[in-house]
Protein backbone atom coordinates (compact mmCIF):
# COMPACT_ATOMS: atom_id res chain seq x y z
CA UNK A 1 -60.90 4.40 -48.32
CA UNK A 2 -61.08 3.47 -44.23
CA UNK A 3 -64.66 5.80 -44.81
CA UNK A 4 -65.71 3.74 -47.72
CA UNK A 5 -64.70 0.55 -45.88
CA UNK A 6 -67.13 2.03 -42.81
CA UNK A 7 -70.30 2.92 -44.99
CA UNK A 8 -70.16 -0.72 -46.27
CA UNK A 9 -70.16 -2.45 -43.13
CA UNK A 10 -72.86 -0.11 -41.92
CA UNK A 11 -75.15 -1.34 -44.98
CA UNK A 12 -74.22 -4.99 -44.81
CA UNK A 13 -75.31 -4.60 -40.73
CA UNK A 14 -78.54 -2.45 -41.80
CA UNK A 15 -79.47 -5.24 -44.57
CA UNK A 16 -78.68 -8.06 -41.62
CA UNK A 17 -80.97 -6.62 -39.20
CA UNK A 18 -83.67 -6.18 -41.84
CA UNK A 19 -83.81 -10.43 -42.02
CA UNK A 20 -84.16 -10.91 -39.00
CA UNK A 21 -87.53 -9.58 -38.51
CA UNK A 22 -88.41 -12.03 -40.62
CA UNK A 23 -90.88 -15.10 -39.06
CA UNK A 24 -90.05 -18.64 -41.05
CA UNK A 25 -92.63 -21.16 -40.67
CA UNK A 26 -91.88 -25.04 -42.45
CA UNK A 27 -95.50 -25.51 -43.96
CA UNK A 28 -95.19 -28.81 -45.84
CA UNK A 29 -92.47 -31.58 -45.49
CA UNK A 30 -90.55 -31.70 -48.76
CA UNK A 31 -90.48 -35.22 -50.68
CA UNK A 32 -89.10 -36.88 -53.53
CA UNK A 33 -90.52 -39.92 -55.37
CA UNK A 34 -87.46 -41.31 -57.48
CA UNK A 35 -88.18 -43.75 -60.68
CA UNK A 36 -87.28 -47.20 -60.44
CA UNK A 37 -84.76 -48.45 -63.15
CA UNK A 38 -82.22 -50.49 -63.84
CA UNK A 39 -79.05 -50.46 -65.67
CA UNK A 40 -76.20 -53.04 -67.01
CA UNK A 41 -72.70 -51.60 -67.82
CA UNK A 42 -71.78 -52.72 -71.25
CA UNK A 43 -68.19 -50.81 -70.99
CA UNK A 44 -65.57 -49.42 -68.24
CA UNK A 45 -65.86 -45.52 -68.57
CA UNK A 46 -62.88 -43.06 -68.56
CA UNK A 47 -63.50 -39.29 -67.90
CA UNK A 48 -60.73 -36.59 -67.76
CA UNK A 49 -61.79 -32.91 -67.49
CA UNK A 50 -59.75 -30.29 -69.29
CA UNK A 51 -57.03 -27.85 -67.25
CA UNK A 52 -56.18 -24.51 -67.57
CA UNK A 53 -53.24 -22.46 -66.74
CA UNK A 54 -54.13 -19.09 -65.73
CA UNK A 55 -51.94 -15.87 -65.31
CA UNK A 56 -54.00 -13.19 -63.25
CA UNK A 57 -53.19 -9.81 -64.30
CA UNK A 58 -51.09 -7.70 -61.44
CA UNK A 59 -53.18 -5.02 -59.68
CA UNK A 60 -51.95 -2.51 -57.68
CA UNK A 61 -54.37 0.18 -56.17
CA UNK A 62 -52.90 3.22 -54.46
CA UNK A 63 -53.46 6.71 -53.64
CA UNK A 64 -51.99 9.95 -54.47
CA UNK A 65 -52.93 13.59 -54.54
CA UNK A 66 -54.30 15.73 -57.09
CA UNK A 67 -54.92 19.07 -57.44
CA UNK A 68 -59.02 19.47 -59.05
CA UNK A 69 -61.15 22.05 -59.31
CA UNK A 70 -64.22 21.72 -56.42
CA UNK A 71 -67.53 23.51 -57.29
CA UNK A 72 -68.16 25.51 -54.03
CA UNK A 73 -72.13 26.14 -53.17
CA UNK A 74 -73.71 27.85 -50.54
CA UNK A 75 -76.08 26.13 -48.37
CA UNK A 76 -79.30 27.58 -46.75
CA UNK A 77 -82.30 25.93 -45.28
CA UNK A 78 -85.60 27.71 -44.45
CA UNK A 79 -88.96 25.64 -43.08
CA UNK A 80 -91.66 23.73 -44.95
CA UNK A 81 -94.47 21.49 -44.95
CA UNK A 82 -93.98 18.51 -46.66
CA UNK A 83 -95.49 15.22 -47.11
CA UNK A 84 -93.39 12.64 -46.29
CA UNK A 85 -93.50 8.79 -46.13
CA UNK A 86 -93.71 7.24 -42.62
CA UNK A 87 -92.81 3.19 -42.02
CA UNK A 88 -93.46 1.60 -39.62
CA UNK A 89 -91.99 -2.42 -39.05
CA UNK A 90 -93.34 -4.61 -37.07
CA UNK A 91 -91.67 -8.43 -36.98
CA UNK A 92 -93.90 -10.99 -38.40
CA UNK A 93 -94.11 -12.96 -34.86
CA UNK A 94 -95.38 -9.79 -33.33
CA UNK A 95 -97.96 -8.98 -36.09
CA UNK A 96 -101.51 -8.93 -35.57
CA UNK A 97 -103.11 -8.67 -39.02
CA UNK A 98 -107.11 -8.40 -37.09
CA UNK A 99 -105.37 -5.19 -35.66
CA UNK A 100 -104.25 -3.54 -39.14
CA UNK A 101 -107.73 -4.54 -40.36
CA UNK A 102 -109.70 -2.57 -37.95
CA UNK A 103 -107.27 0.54 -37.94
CA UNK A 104 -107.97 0.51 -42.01
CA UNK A 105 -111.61 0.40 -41.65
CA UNK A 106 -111.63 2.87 -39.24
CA UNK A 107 -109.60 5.58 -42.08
CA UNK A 108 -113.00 4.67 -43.97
């Protein structure tokens, strides 16, 4: 459980960090142009929104231990050549997109 609660932090941090290489830029003031009207009240108005009673079910979560049969497999590694992806991040405010350009045409 403790491990669980670790590994989720760890992912909610990794995710975090991942934002903030992000560069926001405002680009265009927002604006609203609202119709003009008018209205006379021909009666006093009464509203009354429905309410609930609610009885949550009772959950308890514990632990206890069980006895299970594990599948047990041996584990070798030898060496090979693979192909494997390779990323590279760079933060928008550092990014020069002239410099990707040229390093494309160059692969050419």
């Amino acid at each position: 459980m403790r491990q669980t609660a670790f590994i989720l932090a760890g992912l909610v941090s990794v995710a975090a960090l991942g934002l903030t290489g992000c560069d926001v830029k405002k680009t265009q003031e927002g604006k609203v142009d609202l119709p003009k009207y008018e209205v006379s009240k021909t009666q006093e108005g009464n509203v009354q929104l429905p309410k609930y009673d609610v009885e949550a079910p009772k959950v308890d979560v514990t632990t206890e231990k069980k006895e299970v049969n594990v599948p047990k497999v041996g584990v070798y590694t030898e060496k090979e050549k693979l192909t494997v992806p390779k990323v590279e991040i760079t933060p928008a405010k550092d990014r020069d997109d002239n410099k990707v350009a040229k390093t494309d045409e160059s692969k050419k």
